[in-house]
N, C-alpha and C. Protein backbone atom coordinates (compact mmCIF):
# COMPACT_ATOMS: atom_id res chain seq x y z
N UNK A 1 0.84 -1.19 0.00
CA UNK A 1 0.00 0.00 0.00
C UNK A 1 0.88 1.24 0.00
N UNK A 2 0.80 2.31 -0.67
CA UNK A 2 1.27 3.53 -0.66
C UNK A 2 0.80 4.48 0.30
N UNK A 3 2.42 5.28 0.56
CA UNK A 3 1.13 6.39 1.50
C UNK A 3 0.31 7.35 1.15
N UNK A 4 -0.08 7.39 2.13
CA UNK A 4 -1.27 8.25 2.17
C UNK A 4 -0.97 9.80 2.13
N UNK A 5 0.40 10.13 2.32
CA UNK A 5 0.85 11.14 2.27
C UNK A 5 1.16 11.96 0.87
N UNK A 6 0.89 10.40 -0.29
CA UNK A 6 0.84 10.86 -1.85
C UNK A 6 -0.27 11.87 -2.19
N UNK A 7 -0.04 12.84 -2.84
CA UNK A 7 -0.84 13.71 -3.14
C UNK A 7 -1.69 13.44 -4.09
N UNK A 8 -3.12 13.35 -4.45
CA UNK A 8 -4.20 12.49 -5.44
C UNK A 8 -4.81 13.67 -5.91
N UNK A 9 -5.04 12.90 -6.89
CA UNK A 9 -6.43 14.05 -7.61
C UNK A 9 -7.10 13.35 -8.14
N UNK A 10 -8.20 14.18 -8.62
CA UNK A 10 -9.83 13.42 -9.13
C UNK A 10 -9.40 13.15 -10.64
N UNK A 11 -9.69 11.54 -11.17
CA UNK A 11 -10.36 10.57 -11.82
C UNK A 11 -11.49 11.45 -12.47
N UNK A 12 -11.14 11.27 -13.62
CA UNK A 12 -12.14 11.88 -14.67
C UNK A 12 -12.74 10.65 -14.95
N UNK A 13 -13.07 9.72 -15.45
CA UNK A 13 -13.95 8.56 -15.65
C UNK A 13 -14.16 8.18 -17.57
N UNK A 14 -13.35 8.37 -18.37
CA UNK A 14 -14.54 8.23 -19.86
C UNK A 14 -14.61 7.13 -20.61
N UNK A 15 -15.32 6.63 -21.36
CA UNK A 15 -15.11 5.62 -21.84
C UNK A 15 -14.27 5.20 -23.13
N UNK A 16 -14.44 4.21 -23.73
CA UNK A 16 -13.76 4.07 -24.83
C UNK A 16 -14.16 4.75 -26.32
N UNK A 17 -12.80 4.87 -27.41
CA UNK A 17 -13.11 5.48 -28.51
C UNK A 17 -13.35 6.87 -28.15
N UNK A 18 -12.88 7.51 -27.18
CA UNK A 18 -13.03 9.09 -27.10
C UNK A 18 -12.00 9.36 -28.38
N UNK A 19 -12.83 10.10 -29.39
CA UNK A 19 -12.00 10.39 -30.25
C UNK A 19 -11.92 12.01 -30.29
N UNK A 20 -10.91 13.01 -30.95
CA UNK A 20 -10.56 14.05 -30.76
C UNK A 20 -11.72 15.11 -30.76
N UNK A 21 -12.77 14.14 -31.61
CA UNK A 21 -13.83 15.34 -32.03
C UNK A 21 -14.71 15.81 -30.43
N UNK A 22 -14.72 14.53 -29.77
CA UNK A 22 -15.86 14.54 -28.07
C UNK A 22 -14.49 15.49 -27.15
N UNK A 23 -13.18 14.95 -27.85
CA UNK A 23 -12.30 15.77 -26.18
C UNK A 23 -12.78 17.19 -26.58
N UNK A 24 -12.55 17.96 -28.22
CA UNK A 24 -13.31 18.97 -28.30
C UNK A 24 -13.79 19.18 -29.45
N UNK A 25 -14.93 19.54 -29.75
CA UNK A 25 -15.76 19.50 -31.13
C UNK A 25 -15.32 20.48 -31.93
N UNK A 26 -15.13 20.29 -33.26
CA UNK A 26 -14.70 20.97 -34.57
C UNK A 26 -15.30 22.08 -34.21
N UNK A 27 -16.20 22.66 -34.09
CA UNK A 27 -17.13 23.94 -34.12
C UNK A 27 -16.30 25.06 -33.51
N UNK A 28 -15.32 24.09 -32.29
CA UNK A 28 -14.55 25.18 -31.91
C UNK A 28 -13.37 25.10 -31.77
N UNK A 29 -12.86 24.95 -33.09
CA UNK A 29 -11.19 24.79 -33.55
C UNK A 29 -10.93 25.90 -33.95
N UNK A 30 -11.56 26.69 -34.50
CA UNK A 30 -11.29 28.23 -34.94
C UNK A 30 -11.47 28.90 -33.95
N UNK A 31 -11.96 28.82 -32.41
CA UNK A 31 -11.90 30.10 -31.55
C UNK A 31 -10.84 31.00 -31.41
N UNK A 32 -10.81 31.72 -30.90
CA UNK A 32 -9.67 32.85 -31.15
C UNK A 32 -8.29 32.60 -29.93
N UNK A 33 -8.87 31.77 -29.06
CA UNK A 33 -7.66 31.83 -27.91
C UNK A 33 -7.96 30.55 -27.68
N UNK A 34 -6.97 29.77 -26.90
CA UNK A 34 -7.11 28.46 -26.29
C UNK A 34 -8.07 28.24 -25.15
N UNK A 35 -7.86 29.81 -24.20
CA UNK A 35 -8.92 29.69 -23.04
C UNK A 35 -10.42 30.03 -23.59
N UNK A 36 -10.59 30.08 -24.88
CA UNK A 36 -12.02 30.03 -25.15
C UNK A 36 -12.42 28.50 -25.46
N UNK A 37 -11.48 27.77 -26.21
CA UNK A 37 -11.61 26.65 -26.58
C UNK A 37 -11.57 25.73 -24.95
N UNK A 38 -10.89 25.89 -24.06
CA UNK A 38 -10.83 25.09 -23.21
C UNK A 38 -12.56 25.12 -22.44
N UNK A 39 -13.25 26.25 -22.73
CA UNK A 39 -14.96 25.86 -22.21
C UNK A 39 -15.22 24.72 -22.96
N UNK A 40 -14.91 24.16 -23.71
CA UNK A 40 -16.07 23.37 -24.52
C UNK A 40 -15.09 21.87 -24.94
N UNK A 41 -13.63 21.45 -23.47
CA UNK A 41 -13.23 20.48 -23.22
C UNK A 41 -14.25 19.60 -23.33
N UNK A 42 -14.17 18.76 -23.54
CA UNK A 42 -14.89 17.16 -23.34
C UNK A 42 -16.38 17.78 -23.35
N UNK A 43 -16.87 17.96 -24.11
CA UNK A 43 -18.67 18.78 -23.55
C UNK A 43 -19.49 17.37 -24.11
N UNK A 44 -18.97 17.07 -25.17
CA UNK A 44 -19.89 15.80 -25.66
C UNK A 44 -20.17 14.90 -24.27
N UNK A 45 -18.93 14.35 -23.69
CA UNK A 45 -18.97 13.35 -22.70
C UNK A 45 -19.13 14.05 -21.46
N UNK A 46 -18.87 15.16 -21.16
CA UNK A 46 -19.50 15.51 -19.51
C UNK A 46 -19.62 17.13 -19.66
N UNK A 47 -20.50 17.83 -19.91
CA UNK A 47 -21.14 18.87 -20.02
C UNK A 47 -20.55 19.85 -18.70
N UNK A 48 -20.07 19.05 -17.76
CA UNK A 48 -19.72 19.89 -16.53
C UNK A 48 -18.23 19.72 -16.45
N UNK A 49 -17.33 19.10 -17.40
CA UNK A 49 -15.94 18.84 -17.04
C UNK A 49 -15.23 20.45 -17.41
N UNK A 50 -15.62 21.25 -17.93
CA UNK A 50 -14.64 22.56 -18.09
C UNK A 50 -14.95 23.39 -16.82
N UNK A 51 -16.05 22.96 -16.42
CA UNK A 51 -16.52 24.32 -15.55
C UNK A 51 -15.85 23.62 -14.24
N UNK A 52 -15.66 22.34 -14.01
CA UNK A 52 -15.73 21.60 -12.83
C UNK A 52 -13.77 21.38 -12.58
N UNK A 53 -12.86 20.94 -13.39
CA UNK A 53 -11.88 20.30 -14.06
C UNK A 53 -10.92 21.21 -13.17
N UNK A 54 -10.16 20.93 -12.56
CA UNK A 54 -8.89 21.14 -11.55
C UNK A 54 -7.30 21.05 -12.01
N UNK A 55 -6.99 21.54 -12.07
CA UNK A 55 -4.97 21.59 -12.33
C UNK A 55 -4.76 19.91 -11.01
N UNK A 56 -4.02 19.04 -11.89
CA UNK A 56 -3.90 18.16 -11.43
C UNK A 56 -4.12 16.78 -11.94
N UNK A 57 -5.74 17.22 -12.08
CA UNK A 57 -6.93 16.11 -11.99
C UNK A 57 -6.72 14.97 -13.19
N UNK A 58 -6.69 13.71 -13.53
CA UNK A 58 -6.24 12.62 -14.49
C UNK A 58 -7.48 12.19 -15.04
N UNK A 59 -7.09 12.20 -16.02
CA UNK A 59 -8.43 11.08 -17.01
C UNK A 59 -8.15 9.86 -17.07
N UNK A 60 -9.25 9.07 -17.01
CA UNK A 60 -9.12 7.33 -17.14
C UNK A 60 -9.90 7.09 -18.29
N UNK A 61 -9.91 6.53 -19.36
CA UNK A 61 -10.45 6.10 -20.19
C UNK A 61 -10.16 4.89 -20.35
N UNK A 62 -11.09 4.17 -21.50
CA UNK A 62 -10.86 3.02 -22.12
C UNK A 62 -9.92 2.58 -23.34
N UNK A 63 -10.11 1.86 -24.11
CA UNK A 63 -9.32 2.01 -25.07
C UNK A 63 -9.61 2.92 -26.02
N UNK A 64 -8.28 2.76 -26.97
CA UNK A 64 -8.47 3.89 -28.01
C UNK A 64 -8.66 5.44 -27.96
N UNK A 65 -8.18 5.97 -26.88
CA UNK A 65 -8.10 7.41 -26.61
C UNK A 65 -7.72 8.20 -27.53
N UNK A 66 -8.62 9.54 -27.96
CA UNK A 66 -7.39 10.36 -28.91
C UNK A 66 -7.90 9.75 -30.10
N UNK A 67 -8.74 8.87 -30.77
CA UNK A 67 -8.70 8.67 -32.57
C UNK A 67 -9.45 9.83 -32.79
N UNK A 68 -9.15 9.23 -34.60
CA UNK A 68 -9.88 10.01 -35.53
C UNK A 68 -9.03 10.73 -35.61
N UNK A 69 -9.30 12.17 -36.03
CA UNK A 69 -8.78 13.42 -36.49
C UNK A 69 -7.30 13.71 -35.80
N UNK A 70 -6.44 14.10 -36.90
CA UNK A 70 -5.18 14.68 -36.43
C UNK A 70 -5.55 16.34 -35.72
N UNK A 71 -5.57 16.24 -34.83
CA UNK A 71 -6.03 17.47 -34.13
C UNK A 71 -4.93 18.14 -33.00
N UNK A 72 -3.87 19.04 -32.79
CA UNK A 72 -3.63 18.82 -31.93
C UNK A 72 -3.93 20.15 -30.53
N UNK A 73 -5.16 20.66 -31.17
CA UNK A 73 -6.19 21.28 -30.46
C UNK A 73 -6.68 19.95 -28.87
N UNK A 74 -6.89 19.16 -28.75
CA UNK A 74 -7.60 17.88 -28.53
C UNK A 74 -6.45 17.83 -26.83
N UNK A 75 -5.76 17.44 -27.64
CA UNK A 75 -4.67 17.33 -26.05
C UNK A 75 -4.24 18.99 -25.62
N UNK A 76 -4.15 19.85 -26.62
CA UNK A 76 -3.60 21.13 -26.16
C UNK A 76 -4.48 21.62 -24.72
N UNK A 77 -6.11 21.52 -25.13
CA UNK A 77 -7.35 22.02 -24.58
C UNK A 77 -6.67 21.31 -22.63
N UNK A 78 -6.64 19.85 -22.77
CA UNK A 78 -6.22 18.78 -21.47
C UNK A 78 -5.11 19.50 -20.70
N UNK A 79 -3.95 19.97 -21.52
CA UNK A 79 -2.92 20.56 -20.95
C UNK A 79 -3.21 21.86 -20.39
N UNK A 80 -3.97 22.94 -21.07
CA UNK A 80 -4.64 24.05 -20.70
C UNK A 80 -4.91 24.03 -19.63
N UNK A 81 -5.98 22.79 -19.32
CA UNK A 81 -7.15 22.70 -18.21
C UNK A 81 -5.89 22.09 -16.78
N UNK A 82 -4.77 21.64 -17.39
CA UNK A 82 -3.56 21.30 -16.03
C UNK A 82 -3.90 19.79 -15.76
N UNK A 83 -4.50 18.98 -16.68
CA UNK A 83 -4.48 17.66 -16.60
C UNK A 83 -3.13 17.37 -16.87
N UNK A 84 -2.88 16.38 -15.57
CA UNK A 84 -1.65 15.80 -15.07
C UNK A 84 -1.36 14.59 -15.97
N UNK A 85 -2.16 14.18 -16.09
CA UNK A 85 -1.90 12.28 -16.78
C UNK A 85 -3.36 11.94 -17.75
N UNK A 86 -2.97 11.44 -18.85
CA UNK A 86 -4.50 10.68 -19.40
C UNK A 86 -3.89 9.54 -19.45
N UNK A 87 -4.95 8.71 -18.77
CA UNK A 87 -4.22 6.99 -19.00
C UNK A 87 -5.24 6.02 -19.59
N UNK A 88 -4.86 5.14 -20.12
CA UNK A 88 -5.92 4.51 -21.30
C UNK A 88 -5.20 3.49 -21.43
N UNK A 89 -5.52 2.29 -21.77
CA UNK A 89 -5.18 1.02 -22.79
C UNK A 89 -4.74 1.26 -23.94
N UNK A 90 -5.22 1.94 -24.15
CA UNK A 90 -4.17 2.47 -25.38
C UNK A 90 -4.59 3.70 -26.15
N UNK A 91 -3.61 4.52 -27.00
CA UNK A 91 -4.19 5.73 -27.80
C UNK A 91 -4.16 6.02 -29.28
N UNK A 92 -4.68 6.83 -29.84
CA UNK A 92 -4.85 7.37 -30.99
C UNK A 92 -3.42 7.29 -31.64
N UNK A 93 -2.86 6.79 -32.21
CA UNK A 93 -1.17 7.15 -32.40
C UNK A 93 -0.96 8.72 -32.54
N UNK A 94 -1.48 9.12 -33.18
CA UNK A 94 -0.80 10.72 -33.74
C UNK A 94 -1.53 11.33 -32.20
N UNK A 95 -2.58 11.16 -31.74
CA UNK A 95 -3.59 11.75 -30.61
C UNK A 95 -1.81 11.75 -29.41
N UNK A 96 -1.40 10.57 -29.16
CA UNK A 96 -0.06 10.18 -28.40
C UNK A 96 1.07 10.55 -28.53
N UNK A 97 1.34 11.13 -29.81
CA UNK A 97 2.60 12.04 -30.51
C UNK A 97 2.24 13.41 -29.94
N UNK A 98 1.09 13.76 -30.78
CA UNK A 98 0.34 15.31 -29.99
C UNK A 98 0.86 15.40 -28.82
N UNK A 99 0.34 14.59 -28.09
CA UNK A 99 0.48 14.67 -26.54
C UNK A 99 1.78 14.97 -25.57
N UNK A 100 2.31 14.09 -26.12
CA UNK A 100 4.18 13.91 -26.07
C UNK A 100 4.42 15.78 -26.41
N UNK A 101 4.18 15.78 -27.40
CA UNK A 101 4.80 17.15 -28.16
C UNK A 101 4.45 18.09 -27.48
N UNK A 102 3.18 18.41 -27.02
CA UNK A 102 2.92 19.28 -25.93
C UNK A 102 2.94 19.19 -24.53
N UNK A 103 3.79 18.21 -24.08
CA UNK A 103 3.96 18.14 -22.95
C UNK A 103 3.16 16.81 -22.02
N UNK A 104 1.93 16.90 -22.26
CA UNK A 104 0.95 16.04 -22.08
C UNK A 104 1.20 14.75 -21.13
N UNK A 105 1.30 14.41 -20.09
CA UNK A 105 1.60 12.67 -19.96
C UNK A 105 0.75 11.65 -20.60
N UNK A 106 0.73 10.80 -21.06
CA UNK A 106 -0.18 9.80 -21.98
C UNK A 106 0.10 8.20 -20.85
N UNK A 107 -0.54 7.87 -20.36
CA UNK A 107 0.35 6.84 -19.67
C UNK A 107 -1.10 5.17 -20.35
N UNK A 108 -0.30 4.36 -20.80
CA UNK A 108 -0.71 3.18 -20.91
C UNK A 108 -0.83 2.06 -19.98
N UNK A 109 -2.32 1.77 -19.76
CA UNK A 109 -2.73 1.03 -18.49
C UNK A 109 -3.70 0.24 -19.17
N UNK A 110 -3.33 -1.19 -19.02
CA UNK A 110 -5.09 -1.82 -19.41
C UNK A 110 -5.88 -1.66 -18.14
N UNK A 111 -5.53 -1.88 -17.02
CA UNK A 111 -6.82 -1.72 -15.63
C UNK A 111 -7.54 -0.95 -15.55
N UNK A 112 -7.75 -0.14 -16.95
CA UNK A 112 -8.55 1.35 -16.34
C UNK A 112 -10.07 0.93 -16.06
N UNK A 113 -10.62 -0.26 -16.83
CA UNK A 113 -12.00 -0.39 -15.56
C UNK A 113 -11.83 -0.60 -14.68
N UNK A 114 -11.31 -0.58 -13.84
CA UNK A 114 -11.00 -0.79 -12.00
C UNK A 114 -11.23 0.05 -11.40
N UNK A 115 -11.31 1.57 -12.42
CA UNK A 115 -11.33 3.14 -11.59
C UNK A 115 -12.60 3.63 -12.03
N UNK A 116 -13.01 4.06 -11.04
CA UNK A 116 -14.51 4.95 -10.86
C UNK A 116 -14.07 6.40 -10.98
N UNK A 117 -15.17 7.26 -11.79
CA UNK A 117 -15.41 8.09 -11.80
C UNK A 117 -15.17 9.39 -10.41
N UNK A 118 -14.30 9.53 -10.41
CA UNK A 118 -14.31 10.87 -8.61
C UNK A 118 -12.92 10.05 -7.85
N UNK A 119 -12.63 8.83 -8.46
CA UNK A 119 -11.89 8.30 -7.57
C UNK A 119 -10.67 9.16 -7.47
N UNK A 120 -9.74 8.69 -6.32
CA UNK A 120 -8.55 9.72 -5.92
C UNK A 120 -7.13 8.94 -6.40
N UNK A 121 -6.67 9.79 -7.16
CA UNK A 121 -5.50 8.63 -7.80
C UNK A 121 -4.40 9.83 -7.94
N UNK A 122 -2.81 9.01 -7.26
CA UNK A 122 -1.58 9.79 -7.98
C UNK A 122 -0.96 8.68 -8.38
N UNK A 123 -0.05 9.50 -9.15
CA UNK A 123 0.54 8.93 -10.51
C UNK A 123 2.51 9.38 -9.89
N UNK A 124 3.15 8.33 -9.48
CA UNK A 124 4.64 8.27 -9.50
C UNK A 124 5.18 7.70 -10.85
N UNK A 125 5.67 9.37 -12.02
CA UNK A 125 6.14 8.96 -13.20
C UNK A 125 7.15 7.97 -13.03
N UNK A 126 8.30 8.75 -12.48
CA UNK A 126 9.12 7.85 -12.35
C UNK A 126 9.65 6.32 -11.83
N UNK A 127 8.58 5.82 -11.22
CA UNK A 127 8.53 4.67 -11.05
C UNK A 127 7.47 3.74 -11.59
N UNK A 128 6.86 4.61 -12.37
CA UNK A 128 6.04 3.90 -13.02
C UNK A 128 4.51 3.37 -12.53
N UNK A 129 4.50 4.03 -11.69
CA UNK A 129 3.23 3.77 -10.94
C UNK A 129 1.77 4.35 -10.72
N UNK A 130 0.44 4.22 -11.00
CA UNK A 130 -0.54 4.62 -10.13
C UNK A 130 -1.33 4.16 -9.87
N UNK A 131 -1.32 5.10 -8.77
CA UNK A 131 -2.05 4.86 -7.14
C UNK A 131 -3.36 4.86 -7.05
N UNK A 132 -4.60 4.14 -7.26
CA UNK A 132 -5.71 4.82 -6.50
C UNK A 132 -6.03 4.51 -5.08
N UNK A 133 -5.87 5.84 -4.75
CA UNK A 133 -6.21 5.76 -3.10
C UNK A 133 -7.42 5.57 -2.50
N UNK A 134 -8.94 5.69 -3.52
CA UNK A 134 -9.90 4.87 -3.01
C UNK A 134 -10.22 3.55 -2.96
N UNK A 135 -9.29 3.40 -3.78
CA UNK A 135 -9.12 1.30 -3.69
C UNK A 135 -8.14 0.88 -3.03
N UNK A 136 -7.34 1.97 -2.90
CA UNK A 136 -5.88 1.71 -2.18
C UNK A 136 -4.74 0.25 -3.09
N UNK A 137 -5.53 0.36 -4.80
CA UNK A 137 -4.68 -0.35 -5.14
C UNK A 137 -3.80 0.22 -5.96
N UNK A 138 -2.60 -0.30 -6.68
CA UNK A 138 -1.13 0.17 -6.98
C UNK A 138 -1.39 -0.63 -8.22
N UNK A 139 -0.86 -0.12 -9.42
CA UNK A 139 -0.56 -0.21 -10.74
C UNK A 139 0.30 0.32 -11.36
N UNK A 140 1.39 -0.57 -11.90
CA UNK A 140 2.38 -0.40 -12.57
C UNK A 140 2.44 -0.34 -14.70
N UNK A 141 3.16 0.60 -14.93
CA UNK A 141 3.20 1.02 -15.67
C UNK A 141 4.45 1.44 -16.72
N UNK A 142 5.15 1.07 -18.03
CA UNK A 142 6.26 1.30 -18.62
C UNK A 142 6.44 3.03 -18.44
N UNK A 143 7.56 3.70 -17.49
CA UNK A 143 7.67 4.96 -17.34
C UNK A 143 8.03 5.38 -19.07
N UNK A 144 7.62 6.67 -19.30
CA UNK A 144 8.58 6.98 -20.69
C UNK A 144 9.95 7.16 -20.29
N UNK A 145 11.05 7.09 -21.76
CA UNK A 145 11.94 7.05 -21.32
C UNK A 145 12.66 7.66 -22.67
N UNK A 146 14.24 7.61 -22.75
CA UNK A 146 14.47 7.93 -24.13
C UNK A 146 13.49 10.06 -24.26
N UNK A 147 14.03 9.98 -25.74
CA UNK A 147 13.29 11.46 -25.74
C UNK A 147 12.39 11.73 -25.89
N UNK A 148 11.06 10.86 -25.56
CA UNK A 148 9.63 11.18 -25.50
C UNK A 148 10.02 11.74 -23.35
N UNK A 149 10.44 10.83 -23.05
CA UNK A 149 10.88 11.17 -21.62
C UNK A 149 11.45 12.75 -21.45
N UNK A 150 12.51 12.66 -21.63
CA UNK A 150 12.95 14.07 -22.24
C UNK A 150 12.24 15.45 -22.53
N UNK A 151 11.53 15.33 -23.70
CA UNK A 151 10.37 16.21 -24.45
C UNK A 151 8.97 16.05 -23.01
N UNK A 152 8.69 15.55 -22.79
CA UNK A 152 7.69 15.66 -21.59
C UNK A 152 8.62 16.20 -20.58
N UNK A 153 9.57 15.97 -19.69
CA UNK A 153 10.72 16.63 -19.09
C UNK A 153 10.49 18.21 -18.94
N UNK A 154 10.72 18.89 -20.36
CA UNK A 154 10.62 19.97 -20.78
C UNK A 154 9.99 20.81 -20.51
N UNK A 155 8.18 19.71 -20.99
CA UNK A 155 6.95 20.68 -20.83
C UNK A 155 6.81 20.86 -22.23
N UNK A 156 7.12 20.31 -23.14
CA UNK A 156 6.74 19.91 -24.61
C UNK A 156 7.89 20.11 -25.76
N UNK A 157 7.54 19.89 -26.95
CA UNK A 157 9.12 19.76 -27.75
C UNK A 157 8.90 20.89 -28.17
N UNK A 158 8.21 21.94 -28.34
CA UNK A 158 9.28 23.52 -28.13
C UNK A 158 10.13 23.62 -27.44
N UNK A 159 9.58 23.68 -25.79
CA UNK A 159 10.31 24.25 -24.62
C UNK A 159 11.70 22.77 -24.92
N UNK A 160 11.49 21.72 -25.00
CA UNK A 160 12.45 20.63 -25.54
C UNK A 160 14.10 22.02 -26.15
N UNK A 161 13.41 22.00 -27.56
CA UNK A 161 14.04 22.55 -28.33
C UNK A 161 14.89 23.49 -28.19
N UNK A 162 14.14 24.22 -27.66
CA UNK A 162 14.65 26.19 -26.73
C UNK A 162 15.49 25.31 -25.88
N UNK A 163 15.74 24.38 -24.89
CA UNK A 163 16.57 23.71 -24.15
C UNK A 163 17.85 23.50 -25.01
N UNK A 164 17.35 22.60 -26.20
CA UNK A 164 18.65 22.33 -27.06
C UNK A 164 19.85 23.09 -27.54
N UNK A 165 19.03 24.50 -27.75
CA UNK A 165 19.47 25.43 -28.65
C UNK A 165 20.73 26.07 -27.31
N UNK A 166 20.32 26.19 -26.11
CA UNK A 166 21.08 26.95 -25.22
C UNK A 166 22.61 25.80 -24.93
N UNK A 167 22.23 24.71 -24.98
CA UNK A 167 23.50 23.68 -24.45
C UNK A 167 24.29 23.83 -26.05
């Protein structure tokens, strides 16, 4: 069991095949700023996640996170909102590049039905681990590593880059 002294945040809950269009709908890919686009995060699947959504807080989904559309509006909106981790069985490939590139954590978990909706979960990158502390169970996970590790490091492969350029 981990302690309790790990710091958790709220479990977003979604299901599978969230594809880029539900994290945020085409209608508002042209808004003028990101913090306009970040109202209308996930609205398909929870109508209350922009207004409600916390710096921290992790998404659990099912498989296939992130298809469809090369968008990289989709993860930008997640990072905006200060989502810490999206973890899924697996993702969109380019949705998972996006992600990487902007910083994003993407973490690959098949157990994600095990986690409820509100549940309290932290995430130890570096060891590869997360926690939910309302089940009090522990799940392990391939940490990134190499320069997707790196580029998340950063805070995305700009800030990556601007790093490069100074050494």
């Amino acid at each position: 069991m981990r302690s309790t002294t790990m710091q958790t945040n709220r479990c977003w809950k979604f299901g599978e095949d969230i594809n880029t269009d539900q994290i945020l709908p085409s209608q508002y890919l042209l808004l003028s700023s990101v913090e306009e686009m970040m109202k209308h995060a996930m609205a398909p699947q929870a109508s209350h996640f922009a207004q409600e959504v916390q710096p921290g807080d992790i998404i659990v989904a099912g498989p296939n996170f992130g298809c469809g559309s090369s968008r990289e509006q989709a993860p930008m909106v997640l990072k905006a909102h200060g989502i810490k981790a999206v973890i899924a069985p697996s993702f969109g490939r380019i949705y998972f590049r996006n992600s990487i590139n902007l910083g994003l954590l993407t973490i690959e978990l098949k157990e994600t039905e095990e986690f409820s909706d509100g549940d309290r979960i932290a995430v130890d990158v570096d060891n590869g681990i997360v926690f939910n502390a309302t089940t009090e169970k522990e799940y392990r996970f391939e940490p990134p590593s190499g320069l997707p590790k790196k580029i998340l490091d950063a805070g995305g492969l700009l800030a990556y880059l601007d790093e490069q350029k100074k050494t």
